[in-house]
PDB file of N, CA and C in Angstrom:
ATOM      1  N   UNK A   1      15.722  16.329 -16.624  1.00  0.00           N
ATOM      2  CA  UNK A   1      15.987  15.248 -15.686  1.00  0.00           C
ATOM      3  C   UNK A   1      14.733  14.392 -15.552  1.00  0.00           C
ATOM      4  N   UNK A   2      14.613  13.089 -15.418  1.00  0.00           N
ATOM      5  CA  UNK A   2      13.552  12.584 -15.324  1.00  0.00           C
ATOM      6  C   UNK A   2      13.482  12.237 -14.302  1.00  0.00           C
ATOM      7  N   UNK A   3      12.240  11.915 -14.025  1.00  0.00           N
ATOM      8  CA  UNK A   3      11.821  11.573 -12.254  1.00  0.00           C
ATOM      9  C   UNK A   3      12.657   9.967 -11.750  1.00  0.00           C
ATOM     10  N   UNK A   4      12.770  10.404 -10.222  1.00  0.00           N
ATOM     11  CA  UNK A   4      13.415   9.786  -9.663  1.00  0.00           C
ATOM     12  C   UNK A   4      12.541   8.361  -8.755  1.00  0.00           C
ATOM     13  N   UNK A   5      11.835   7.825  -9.626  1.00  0.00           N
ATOM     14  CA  UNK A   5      10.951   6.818  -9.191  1.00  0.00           C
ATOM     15  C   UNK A   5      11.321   6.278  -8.241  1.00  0.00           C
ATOM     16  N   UNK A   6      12.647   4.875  -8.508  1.00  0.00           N
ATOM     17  CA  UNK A   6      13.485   3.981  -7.954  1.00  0.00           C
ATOM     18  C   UNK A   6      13.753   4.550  -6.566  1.00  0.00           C
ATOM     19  N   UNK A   7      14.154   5.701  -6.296  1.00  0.00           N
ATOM     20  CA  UNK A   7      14.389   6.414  -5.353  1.00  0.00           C
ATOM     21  C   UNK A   7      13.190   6.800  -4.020  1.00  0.00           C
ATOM     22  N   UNK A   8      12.359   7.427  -5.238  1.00  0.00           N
ATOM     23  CA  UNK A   8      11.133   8.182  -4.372  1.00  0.00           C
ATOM     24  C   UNK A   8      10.139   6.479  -3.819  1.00  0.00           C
ATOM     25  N   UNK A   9       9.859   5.654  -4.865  1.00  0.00           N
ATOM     26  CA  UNK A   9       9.236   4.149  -4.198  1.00  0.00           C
ATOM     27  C   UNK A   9       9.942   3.593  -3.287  1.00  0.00           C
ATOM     28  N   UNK A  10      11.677   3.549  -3.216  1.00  0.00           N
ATOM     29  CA  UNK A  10      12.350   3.094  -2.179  1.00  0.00           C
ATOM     30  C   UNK A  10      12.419   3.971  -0.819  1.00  0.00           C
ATOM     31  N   UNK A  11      12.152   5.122  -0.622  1.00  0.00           N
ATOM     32  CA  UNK A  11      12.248   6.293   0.557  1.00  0.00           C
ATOM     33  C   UNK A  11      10.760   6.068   0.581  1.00  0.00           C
ATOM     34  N   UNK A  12       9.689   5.712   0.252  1.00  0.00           N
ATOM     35  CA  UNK A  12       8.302   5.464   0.895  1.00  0.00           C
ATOM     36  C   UNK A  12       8.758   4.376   1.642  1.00  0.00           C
ATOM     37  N   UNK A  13       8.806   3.417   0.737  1.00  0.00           N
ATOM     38  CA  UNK A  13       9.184   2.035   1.744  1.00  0.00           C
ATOM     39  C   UNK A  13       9.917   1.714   3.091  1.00  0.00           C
ATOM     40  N   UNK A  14      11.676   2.222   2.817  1.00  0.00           N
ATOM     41  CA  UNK A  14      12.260   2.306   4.372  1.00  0.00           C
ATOM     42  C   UNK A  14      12.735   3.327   4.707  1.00  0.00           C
ATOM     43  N   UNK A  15      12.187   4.694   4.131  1.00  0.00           N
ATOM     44  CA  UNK A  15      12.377   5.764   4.786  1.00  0.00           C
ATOM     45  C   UNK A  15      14.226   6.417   4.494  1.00  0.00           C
ATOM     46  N   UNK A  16      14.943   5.876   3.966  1.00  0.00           N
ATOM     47  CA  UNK A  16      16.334   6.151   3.311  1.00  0.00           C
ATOM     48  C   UNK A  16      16.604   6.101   1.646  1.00  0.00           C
ATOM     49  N   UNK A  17      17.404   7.770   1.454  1.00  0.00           N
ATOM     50  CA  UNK A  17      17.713   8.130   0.112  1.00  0.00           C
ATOM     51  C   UNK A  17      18.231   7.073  -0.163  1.00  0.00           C
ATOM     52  N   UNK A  18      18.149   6.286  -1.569  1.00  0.00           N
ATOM     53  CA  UNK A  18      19.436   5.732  -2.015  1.00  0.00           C
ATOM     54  C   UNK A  18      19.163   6.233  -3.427  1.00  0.00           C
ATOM     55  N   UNK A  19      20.552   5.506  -4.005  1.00  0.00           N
ATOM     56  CA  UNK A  19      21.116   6.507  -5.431  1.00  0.00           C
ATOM     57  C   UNK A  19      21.268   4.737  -5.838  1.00  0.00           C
ATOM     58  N   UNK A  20      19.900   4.930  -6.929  1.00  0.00           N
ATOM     59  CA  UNK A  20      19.529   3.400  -7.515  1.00  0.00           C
ATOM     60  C   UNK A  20      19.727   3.575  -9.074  1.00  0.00           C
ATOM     61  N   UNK A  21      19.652   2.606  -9.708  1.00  0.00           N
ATOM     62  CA  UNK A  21      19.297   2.758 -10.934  1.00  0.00           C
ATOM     63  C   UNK A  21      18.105   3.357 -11.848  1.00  0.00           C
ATOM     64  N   UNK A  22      18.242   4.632 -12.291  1.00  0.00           N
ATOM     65  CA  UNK A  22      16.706   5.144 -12.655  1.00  0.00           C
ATOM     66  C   UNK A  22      16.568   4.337 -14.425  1.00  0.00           C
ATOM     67  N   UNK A  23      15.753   3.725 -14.510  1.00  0.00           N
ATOM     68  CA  UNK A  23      14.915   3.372 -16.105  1.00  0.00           C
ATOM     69  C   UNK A  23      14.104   4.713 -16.597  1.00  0.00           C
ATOM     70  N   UNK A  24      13.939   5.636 -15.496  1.00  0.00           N
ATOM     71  CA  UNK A  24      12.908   6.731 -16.260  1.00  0.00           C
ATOM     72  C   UNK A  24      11.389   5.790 -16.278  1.00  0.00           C
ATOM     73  N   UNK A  25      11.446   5.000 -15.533  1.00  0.00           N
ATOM     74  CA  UNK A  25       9.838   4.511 -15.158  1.00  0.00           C
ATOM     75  C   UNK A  25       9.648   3.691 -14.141  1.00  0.00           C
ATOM     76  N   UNK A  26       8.482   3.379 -13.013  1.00  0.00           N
ATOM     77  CA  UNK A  26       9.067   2.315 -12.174  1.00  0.00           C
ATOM     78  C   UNK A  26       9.216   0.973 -12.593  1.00  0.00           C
ATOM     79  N   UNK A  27       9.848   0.456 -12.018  1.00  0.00           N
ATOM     80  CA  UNK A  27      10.590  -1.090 -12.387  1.00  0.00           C
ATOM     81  C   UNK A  27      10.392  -1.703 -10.740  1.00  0.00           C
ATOM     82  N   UNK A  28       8.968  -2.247 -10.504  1.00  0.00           N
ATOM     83  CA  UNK A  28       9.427  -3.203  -9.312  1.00  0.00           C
ATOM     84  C   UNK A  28      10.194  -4.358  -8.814  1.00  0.00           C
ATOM     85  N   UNK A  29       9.983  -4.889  -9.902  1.00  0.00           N
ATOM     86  CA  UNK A  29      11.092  -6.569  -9.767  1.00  0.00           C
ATOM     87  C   UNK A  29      12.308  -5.667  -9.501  1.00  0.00           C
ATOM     88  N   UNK A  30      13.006  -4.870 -10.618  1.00  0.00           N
ATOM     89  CA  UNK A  30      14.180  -4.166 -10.117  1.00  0.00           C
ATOM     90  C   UNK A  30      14.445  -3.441  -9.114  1.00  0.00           C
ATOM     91  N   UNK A  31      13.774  -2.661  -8.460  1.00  0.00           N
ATOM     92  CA  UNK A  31      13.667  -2.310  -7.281  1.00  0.00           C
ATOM     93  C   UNK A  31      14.193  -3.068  -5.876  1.00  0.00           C
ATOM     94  N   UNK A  32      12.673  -4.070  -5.689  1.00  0.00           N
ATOM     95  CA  UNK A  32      12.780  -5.258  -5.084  1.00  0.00           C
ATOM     96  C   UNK A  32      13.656  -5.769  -4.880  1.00  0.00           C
ATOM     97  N   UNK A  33      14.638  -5.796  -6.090  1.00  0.00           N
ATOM     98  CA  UNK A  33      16.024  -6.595  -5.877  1.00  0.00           C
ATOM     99  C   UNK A  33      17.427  -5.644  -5.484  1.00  0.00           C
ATOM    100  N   UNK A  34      17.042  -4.585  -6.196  1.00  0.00           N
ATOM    101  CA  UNK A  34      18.083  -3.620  -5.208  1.00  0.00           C
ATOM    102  C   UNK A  34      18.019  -3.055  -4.224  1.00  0.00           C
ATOM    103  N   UNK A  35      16.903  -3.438  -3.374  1.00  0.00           N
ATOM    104  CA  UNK A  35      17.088  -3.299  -2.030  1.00  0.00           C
ATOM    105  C   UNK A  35      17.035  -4.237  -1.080  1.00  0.00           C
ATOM    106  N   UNK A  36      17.230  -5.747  -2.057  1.00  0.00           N
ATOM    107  CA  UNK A  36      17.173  -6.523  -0.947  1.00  0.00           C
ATOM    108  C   UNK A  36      18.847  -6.780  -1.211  1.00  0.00           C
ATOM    109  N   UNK A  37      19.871  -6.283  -2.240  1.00  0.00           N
ATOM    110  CA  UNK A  37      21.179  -6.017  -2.056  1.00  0.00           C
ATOM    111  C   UNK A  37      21.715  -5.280  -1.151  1.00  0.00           C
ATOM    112  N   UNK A  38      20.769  -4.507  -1.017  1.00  0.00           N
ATOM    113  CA  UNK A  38      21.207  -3.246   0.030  1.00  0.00           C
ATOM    114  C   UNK A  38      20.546  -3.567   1.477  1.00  0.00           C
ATOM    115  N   UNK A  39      20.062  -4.556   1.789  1.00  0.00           N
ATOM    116  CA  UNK A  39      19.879  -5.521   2.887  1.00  0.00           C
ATOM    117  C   UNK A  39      18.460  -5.284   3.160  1.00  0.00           C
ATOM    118  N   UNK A  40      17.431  -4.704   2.338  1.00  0.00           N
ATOM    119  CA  UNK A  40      16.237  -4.523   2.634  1.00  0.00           C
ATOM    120  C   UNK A  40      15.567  -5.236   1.553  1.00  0.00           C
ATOM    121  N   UNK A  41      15.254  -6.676   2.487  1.00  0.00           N
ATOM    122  CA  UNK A  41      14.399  -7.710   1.731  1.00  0.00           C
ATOM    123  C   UNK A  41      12.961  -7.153   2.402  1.00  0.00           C
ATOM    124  N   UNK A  42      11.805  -7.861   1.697  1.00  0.00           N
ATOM    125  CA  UNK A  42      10.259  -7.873   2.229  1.00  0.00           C
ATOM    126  C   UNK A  42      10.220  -8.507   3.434  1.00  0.00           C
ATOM    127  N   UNK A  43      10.918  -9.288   4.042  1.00  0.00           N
ATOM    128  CA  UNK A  43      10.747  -9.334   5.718  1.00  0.00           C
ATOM    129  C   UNK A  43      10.971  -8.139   5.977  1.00  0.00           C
ATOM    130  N   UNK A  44      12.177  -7.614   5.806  1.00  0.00           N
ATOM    131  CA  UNK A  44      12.992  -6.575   6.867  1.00  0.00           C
ATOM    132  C   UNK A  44      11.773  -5.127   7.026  1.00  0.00           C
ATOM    133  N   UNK A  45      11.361  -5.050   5.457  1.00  0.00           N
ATOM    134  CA  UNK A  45      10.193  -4.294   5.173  1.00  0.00           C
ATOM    135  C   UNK A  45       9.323  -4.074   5.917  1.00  0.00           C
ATOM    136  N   UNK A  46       9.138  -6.100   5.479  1.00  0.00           N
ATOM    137  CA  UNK A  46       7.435  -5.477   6.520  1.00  0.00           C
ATOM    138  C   UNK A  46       7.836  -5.532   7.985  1.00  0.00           C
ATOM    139  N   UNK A  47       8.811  -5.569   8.625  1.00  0.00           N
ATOM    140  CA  UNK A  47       9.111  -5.440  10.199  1.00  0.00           C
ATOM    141  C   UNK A  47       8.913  -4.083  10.479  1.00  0.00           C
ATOM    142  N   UNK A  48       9.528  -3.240   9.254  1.00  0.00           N
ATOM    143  CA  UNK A  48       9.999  -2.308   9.577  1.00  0.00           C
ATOM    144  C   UNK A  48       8.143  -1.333   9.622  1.00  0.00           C
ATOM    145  N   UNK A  49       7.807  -1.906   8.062  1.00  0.00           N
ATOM    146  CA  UNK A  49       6.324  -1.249   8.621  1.00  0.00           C
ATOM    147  C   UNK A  49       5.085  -1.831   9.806  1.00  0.00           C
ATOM    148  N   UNK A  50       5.479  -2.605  10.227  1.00  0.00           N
ATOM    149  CA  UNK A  50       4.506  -3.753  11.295  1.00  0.00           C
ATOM    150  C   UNK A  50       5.013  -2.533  12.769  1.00  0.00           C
ATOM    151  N   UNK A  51       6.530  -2.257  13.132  1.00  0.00           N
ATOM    152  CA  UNK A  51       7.007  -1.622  14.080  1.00  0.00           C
ATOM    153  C   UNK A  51       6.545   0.024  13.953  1.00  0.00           C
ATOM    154  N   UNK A  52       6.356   0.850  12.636  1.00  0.00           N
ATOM    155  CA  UNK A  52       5.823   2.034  12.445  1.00  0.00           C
ATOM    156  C   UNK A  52       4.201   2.324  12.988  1.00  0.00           C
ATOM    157  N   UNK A  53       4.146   1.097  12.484  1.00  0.00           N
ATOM    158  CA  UNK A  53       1.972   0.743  12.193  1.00  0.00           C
ATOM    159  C   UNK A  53       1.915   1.261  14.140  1.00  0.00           C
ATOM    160  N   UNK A  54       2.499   0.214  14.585  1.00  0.00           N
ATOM    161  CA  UNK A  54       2.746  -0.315  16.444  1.00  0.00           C
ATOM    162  C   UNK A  54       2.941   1.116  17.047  1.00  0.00           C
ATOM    163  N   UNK A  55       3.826   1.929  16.545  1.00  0.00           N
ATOM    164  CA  UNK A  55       4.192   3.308  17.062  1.00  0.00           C
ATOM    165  C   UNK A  55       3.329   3.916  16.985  1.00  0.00           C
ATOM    166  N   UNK A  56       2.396   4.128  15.712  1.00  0.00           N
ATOM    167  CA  UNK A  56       1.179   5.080  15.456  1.00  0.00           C
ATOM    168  C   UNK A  56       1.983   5.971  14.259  1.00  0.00           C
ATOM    169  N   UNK A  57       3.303   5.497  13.644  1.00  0.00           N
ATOM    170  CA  UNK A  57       4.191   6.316  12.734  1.00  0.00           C
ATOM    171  C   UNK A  57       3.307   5.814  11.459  1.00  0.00           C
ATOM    172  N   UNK A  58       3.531   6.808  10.456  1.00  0.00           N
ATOM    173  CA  UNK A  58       2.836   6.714   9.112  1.00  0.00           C
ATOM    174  C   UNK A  58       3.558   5.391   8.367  1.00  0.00           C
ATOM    175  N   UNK A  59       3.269   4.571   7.578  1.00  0.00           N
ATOM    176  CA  UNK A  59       4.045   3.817   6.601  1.00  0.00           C
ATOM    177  C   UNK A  59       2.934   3.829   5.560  1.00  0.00           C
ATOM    178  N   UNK A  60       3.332   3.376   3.949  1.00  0.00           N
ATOM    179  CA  UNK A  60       4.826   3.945   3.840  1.00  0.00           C
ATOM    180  C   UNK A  60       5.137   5.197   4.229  1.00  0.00           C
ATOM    181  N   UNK A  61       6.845   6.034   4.250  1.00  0.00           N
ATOM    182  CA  UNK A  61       6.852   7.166   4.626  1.00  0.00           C
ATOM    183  C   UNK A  61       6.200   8.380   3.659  1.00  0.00           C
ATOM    184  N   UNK A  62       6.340   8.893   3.738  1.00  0.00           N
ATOM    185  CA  UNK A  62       5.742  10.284   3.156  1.00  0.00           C
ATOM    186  C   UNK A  62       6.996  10.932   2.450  1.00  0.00           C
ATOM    187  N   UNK A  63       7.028  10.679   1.301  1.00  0.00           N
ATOM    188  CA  UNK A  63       8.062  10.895   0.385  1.00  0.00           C
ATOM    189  C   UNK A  63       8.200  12.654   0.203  1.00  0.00           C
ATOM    190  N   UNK A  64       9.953  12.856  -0.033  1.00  0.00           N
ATOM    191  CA  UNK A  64       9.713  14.269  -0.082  1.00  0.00           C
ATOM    192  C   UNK A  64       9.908  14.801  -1.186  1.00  0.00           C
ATOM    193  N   UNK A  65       9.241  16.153  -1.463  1.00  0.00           N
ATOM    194  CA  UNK A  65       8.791  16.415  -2.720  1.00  0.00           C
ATOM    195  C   UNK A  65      10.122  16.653  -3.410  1.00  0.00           C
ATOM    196  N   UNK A  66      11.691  16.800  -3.021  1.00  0.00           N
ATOM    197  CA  UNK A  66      12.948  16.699  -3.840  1.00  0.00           C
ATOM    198  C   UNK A  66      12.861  15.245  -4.984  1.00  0.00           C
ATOM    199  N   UNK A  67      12.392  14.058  -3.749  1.00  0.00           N
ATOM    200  CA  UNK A  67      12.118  12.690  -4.278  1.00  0.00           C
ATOM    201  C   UNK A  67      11.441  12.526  -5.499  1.00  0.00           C
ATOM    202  N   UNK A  68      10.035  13.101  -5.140  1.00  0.00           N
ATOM    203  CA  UNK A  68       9.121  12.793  -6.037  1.00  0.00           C
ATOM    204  C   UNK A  68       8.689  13.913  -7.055  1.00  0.00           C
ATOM    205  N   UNK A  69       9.915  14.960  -7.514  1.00  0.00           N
ATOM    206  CA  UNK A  69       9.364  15.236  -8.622  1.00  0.00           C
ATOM    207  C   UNK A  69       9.720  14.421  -9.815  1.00  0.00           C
ATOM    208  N   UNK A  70       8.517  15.134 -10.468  1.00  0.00           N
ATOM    209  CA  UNK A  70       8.243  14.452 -11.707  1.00  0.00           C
ATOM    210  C   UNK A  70       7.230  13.421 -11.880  1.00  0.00           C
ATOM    211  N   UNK A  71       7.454  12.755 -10.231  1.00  0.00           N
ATOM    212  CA  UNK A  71       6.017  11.758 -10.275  1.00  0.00           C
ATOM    213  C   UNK A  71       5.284  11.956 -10.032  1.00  0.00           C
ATOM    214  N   UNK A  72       3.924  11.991 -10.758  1.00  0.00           N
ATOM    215  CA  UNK A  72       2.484  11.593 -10.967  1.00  0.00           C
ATOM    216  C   UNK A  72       2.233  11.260  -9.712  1.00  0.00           C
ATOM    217  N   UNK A  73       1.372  11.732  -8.733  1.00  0.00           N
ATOM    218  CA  UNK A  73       0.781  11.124  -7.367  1.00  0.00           C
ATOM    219  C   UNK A  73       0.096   9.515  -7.513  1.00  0.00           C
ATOM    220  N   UNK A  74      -0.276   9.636  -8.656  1.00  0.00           N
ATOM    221  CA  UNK A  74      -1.482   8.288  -8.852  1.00  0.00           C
ATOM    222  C   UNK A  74       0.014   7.016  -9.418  1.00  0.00           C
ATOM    223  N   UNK A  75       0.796   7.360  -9.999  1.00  0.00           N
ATOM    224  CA  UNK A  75       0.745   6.903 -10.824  1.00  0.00           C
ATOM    225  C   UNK A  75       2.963   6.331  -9.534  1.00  0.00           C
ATOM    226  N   UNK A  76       2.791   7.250  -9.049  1.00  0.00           N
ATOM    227  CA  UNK A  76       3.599   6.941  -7.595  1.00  0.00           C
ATOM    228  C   UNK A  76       2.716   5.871  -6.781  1.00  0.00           C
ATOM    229  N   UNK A  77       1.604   6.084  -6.746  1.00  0.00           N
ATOM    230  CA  UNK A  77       0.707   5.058  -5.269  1.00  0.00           C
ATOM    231  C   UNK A  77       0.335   3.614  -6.045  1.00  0.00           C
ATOM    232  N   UNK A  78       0.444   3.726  -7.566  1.00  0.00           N
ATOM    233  CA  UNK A  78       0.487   2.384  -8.433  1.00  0.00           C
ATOM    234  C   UNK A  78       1.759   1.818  -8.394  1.00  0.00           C
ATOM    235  N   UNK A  79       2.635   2.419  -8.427  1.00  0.00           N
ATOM    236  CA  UNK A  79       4.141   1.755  -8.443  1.00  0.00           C
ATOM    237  C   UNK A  79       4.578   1.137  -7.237  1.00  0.00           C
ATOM    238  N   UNK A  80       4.079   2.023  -5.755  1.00  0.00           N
ATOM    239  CA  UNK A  80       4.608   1.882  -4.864  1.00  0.00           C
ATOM    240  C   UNK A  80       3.698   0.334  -4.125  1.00  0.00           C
ATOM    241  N   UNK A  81       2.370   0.374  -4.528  1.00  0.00           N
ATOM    242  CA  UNK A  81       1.361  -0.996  -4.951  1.00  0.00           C
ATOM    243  C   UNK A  81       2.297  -1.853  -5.429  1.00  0.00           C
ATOM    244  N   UNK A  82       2.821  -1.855  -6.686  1.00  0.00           N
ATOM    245  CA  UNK A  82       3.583  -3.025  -6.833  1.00  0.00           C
ATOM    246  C   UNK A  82       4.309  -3.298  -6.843  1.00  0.00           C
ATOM    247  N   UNK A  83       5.096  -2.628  -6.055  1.00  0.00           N
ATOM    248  CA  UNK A  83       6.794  -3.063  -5.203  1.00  0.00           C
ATOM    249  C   UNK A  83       6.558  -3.813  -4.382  1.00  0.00           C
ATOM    250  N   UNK A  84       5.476  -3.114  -3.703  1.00  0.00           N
ATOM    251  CA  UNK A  84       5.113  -3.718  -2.534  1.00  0.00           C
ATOM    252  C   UNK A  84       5.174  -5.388  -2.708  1.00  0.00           C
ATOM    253  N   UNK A  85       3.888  -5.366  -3.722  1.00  0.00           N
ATOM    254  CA  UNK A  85       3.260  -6.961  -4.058  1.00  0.00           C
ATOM    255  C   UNK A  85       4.660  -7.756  -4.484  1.00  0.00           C
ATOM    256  N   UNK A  86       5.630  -6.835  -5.225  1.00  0.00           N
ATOM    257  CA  UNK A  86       7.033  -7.729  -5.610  1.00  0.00           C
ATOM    258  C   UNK A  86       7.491  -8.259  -4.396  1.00  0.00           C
ATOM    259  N   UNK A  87       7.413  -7.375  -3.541  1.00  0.00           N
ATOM    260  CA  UNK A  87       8.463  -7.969  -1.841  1.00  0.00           C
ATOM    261  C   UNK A  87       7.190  -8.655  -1.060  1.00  0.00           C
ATOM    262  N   UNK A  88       6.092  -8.941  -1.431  1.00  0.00           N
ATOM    263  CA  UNK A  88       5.313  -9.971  -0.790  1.00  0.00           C
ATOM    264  C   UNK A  88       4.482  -9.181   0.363  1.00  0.00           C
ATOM    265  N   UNK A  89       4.116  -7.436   0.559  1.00  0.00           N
ATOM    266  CA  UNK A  89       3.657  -7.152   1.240  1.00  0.00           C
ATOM    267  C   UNK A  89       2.665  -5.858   0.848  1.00  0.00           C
ATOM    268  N   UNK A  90       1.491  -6.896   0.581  1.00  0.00           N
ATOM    269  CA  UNK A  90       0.131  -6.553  -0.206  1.00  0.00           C
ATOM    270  C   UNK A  90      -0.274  -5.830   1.165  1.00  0.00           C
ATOM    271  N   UNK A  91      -0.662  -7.004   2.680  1.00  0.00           N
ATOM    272  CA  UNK A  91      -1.447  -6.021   3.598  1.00  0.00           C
ATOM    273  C   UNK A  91      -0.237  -6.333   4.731  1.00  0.00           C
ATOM    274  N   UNK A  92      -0.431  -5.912   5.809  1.00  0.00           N
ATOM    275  CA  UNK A  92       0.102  -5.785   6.800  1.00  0.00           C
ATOM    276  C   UNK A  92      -0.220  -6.796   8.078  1.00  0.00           C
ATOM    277  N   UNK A  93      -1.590  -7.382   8.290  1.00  0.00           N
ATOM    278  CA  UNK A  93      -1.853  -8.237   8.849  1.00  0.00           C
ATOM    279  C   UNK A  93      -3.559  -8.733   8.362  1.00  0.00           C
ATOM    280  N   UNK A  94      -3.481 -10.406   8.225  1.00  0.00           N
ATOM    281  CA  UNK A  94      -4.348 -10.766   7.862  1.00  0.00           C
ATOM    282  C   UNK A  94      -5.452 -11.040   8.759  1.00  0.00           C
ATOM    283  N   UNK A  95      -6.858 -11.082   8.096  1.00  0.00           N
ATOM    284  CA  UNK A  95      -7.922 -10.934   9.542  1.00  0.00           C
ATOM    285  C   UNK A  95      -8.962 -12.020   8.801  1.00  0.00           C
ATOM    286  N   UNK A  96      -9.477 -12.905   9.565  1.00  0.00           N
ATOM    287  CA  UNK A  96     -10.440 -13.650   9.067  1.00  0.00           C
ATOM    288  C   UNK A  96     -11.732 -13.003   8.611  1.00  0.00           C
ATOM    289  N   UNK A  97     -12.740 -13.273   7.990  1.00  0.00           N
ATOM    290  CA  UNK A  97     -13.678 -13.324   7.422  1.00  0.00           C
ATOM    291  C   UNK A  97     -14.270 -12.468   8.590  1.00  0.00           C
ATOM    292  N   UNK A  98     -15.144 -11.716   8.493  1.00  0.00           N
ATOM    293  CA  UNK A  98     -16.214 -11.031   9.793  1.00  0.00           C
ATOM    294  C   UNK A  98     -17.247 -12.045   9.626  1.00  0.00           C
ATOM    295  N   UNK A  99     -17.460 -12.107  10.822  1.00  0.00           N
ATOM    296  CA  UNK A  99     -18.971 -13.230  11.286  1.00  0.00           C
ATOM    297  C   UNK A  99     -20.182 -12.787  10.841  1.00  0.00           C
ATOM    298  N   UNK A 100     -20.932 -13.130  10.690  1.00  0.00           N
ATOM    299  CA  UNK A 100     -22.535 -12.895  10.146  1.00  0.00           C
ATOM    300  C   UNK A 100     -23.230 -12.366  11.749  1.00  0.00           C
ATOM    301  N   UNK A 101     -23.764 -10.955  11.374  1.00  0.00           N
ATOM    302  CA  UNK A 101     -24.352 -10.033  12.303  1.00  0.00           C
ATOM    303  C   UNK A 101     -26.286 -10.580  12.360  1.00  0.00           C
ATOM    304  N   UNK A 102     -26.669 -10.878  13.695  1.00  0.00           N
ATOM    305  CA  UNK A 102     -28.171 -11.028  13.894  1.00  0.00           C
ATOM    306  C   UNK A 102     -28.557  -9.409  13.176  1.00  0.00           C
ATOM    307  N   UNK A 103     -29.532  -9.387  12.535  1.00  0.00           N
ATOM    308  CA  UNK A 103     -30.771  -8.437  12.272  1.00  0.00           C
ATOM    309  C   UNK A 103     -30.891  -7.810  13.067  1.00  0.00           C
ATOM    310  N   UNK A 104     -31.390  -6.654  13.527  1.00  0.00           N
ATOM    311  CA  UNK A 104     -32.766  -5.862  14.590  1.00  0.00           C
ATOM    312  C   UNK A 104     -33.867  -6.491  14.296  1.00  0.00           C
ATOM    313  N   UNK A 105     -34.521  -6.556  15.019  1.00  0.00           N
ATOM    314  CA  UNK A 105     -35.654  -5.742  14.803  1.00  0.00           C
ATOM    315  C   UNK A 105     -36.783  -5.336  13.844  1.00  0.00           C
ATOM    316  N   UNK A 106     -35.944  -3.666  13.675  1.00  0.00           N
ATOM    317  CA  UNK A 106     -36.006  -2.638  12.883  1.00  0.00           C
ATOM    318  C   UNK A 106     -35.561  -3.310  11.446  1.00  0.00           C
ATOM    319  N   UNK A 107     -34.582  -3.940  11.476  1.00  0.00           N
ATOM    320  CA  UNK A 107     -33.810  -4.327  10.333  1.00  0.00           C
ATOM    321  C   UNK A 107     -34.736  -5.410   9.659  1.00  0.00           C
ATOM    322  N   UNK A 108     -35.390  -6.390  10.381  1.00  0.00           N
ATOM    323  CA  UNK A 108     -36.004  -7.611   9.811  1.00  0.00           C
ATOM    324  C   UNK A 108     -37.612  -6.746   9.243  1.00  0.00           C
ATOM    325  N   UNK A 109     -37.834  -6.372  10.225  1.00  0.00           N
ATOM    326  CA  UNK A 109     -39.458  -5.204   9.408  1.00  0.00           C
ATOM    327  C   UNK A 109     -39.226  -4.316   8.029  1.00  0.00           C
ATOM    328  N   UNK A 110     -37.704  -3.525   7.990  1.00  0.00           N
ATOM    329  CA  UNK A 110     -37.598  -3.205   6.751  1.00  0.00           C
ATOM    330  C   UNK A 110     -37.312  -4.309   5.764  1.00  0.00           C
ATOM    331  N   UNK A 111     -36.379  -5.250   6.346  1.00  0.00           N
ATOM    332  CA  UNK A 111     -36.340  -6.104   4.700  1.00  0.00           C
ATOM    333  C   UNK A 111     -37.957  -6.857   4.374  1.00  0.00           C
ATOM    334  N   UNK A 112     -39.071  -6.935   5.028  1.00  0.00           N
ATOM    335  CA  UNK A 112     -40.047  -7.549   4.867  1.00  0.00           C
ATOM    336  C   UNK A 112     -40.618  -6.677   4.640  1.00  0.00           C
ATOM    337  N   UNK A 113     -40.564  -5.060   4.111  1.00  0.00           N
ATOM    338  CA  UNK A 113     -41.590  -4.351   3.851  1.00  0.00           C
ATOM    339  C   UNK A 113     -41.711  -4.047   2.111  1.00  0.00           C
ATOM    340  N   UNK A 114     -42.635  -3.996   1.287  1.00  0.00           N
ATOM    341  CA  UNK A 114     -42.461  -3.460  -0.052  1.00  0.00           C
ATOM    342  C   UNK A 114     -43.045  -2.900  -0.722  1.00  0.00           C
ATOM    343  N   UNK A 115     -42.099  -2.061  -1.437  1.00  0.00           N
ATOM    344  CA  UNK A 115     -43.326  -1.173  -1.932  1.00  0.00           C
ATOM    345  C   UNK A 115     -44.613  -1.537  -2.474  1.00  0.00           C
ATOM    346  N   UNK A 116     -45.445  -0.168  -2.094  1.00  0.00           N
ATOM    347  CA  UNK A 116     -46.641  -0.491  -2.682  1.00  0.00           C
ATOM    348  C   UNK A 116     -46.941  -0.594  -4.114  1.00  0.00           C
ATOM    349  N   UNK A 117     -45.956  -0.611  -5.213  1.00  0.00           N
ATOM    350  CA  UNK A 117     -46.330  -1.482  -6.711  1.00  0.00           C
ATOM    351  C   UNK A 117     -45.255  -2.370  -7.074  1.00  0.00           C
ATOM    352  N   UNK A 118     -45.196  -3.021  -5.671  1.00  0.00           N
ATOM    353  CA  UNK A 118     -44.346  -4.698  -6.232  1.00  0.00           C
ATOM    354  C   UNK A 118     -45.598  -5.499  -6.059  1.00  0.00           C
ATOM    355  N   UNK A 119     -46.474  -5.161  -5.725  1.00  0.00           N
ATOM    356  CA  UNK A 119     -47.915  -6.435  -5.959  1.00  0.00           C
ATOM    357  C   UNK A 119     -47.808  -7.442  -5.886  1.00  0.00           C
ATOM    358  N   UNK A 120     -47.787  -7.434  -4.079  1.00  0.00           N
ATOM    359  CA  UNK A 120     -47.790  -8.256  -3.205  1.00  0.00           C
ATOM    360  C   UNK A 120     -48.845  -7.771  -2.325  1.00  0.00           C
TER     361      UNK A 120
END
């Protein structure tokens, strides 16, 4: 039997078995599109993980090992990467740039200190 990719990447995502089309490898575009037949587009997605995140619940879910045999752990967290990116949900919420932090101190004396054979 070969592993149940389609399945095990779709039960990370919204947390429900479905009985998809297996290729015997992951297929995100295909994926992507059979679950937005099955009414789970990348909005509904990311609501669904934005409302988990909010609870303190894990997303994606934690696939169970019936799901994911056969798959490769690494090679599951690459697939499930680019389903994701197929349904448009790389991060979860975007954050601007972090501001530029003042020095110490401490901090401005070490960057002005050098060793003794840079010969200065």
């Amino acid at each position: 039997m070969s592993p149940g990719w389609q399945a095990a990447i779709g039960y990370a995502l919204v947390g429900e078995e479905f009985h998809l089309d297996e290729p015997g490898r992951p297929d995100p575009d295909a994926l992507a599109a059979s679950l937005a037949t099955l009414g789970w587009t990348g909005e509904r997605v990311r609501d669904l993980a934005l409302t988990r995140a909010a609870s303190g619940l894990p997303w994606p879910h934690p696939v169970p090992p019936q799901l994911r045999q056969g798959c490769g752990a690494a090679q599951l967290s690459a697939a499930l990467a680019a389903t994701r990116a197929a349904l448009g949900i790389t991060t979860l919420d975007t954050r601007p740039p972090s501001g530029r932090t003042a020095l110490t101190p401490d901090e401005v004396r070490l960057l002005r200190e050098v060793p003794p054979h840079h010969g200065s």
